[in-house]
N, C-alpha and C. Protein backbone atom coordinates (compact mmCIF):
# COMPACT_ATOMS: atom_id res chain seq x y z
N UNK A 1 180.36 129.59 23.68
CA UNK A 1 179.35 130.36 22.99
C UNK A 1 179.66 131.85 23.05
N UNK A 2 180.28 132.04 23.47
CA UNK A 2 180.75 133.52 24.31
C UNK A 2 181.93 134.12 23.10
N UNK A 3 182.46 133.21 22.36
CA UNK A 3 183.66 133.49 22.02
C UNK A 3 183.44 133.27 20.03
N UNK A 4 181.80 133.13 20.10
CA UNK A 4 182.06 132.54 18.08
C UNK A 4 181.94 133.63 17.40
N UNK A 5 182.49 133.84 16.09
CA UNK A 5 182.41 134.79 15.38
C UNK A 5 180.73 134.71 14.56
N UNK A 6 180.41 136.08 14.84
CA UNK A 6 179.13 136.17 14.47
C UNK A 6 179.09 137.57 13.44
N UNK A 7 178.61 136.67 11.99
CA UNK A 7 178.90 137.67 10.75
C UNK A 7 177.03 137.88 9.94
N UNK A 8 176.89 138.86 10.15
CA UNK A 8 175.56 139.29 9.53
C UNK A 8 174.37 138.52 10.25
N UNK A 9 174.50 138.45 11.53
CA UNK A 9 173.59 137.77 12.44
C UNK A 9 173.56 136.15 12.75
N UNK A 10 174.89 135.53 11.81
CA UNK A 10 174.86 134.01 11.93
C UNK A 10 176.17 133.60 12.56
N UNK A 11 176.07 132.53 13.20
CA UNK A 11 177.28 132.44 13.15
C UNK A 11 178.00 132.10 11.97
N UNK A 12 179.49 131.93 12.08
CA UNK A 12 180.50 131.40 10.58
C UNK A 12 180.61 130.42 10.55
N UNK A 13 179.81 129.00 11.04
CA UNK A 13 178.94 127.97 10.34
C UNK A 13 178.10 128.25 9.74
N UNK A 14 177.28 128.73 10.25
CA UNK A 14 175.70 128.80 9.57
C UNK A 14 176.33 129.66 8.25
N UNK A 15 176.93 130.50 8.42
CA UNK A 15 177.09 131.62 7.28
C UNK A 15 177.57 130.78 6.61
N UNK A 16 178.42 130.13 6.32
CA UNK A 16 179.11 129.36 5.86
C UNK A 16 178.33 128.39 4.97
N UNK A 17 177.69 127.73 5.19
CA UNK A 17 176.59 126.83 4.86
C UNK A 17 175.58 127.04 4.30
N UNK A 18 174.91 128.21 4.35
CA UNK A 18 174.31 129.18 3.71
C UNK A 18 174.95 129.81 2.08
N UNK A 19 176.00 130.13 2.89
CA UNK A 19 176.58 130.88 1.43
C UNK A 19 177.25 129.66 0.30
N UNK A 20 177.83 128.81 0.93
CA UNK A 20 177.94 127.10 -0.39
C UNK A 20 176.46 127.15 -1.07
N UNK A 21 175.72 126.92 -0.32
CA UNK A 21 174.54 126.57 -0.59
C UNK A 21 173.88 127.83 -1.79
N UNK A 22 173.64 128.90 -1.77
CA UNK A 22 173.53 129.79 -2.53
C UNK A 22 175.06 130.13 -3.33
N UNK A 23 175.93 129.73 -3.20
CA UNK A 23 177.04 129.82 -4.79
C UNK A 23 176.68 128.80 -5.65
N UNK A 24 176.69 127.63 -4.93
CA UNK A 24 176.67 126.58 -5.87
C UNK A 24 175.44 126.48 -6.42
N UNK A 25 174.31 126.89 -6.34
CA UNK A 25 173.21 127.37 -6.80
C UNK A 25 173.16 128.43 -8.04
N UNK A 26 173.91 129.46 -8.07
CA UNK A 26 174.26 130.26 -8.99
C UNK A 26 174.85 129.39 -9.69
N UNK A 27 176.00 128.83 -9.31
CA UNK A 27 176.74 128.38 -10.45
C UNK A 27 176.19 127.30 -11.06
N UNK A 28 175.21 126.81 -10.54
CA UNK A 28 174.46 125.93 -11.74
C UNK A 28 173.24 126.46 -12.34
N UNK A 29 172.61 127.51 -12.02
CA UNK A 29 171.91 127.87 -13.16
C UNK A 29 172.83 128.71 -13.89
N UNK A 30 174.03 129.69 -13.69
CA UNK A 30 174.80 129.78 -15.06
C UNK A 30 175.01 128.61 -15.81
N UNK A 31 175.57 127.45 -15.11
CA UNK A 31 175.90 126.26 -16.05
C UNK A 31 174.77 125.82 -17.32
N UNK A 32 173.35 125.33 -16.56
CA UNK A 32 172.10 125.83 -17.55
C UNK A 32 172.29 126.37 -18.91
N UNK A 33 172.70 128.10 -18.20
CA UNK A 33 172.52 129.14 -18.99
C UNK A 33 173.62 128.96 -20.27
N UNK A 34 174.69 128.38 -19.91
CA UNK A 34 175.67 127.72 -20.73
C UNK A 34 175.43 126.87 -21.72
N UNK A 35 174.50 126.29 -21.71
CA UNK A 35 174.56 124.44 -21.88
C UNK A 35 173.28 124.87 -22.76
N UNK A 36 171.88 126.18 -22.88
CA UNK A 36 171.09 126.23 -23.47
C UNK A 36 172.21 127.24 -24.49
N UNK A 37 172.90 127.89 -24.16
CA UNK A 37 173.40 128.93 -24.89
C UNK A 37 174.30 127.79 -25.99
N UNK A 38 174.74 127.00 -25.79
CA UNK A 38 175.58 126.00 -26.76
C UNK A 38 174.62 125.42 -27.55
N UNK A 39 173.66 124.74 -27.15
CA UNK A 39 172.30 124.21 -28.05
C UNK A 39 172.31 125.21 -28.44
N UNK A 40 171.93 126.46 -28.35
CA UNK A 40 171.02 127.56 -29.45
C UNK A 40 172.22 127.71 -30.50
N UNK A 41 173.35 127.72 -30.22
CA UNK A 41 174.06 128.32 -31.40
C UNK A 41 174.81 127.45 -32.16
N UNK A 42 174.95 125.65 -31.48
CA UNK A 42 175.04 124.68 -32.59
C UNK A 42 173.87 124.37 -33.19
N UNK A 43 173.03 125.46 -32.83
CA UNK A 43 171.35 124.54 -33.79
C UNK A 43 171.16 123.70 -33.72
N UNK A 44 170.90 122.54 -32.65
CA UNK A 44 171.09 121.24 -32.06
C UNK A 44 169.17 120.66 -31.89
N UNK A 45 168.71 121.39 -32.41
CA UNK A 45 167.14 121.00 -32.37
C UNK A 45 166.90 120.28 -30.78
N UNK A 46 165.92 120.42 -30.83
CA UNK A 46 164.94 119.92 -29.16
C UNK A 46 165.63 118.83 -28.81
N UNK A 47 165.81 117.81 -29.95
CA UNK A 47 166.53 116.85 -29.57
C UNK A 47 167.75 116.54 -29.29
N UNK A 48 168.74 116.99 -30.01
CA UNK A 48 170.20 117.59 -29.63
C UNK A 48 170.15 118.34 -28.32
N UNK A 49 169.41 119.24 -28.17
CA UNK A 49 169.85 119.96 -26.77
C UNK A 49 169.02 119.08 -25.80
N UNK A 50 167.74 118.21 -25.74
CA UNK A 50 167.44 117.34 -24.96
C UNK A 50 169.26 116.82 -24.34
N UNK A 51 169.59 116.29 -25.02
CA UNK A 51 170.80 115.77 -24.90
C UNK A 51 172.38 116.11 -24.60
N UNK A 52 172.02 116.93 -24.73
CA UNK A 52 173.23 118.11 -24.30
C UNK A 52 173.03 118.67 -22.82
N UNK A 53 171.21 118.93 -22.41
CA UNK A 53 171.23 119.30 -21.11
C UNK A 53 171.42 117.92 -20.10
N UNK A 54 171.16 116.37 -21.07
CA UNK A 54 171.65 115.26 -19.58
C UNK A 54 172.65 114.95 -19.98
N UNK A 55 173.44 114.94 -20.65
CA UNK A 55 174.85 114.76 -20.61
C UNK A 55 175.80 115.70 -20.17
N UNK A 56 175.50 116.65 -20.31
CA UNK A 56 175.99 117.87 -19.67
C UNK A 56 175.91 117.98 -17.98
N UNK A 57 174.59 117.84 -17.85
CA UNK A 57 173.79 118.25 -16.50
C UNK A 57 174.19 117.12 -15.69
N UNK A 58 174.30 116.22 -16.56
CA UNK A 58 174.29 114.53 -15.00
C UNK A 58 175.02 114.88 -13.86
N UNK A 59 176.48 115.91 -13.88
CA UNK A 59 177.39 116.17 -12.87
C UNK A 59 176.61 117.03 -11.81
N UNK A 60 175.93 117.78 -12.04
CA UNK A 60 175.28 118.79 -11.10
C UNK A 60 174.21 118.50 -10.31
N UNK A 61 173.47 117.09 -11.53
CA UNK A 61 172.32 116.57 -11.01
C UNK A 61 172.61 115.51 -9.66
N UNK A 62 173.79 114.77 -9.71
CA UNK A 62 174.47 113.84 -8.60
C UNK A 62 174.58 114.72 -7.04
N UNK A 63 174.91 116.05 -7.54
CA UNK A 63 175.58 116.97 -6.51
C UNK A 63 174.22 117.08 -5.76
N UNK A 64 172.99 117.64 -6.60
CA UNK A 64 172.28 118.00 -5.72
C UNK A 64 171.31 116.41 -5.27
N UNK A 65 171.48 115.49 -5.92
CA UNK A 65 170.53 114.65 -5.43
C UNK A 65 171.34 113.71 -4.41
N UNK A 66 172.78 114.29 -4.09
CA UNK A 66 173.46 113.91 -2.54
C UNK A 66 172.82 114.81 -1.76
N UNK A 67 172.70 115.71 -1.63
CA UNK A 67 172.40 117.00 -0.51
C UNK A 67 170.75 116.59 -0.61
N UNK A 68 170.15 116.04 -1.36
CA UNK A 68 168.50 115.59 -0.95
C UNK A 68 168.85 114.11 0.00
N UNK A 69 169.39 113.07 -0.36
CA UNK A 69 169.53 112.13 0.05
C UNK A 69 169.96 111.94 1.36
N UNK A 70 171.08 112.99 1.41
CA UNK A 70 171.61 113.10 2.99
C UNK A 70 170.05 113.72 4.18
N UNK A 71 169.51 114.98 3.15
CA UNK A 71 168.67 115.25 4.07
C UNK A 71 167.50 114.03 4.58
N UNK A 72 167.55 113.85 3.40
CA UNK A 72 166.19 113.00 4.21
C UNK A 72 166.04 111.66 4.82
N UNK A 73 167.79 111.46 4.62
CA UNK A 73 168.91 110.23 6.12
C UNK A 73 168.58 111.07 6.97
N UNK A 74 168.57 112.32 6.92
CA UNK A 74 169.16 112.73 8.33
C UNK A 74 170.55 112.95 8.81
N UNK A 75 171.25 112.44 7.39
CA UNK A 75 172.63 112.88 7.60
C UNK A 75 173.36 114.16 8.24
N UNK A 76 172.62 115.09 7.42
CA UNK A 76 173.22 116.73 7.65
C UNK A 76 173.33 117.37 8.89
């Protein structure tokens, strides 16, 4: 305990874990921001972009509904 690197008050686990956790967060509401920005400018009506955000989205949606699943195993 004497010897861990300690960066902005955490250690470089915690920091670590923290900061995945808030990138990959950004990078999926840019993805969003992507995926509404493609609907708006193929003119894809409510229903087209209905469809564009779960076909699009299913990859991101898996990601985070592992990191719910583990939590509430108790995995993490």
């Amino acid at each position: 305990m004497g010897n861990e690197v300690v960066m902005f008050g955490l250690t470089l686990e915690e920091f670590e874990s923290l900061a995945l956790k808030v990138g990959f967060t950004v990078l999926i509401l840019y993805m969003l921001f992507i995926i509404g920005n493609l609907a708006k400018e193929s003119k894809a009506g409510k229903y087209g972009a209905m469809w564009m955000f779960i076909g699009l989205g299913l990859g991101f949606v898996g990601f985070v509904s592992k990191a719910l699943i583990q939590k509430l195993m108790g995995i993490e």
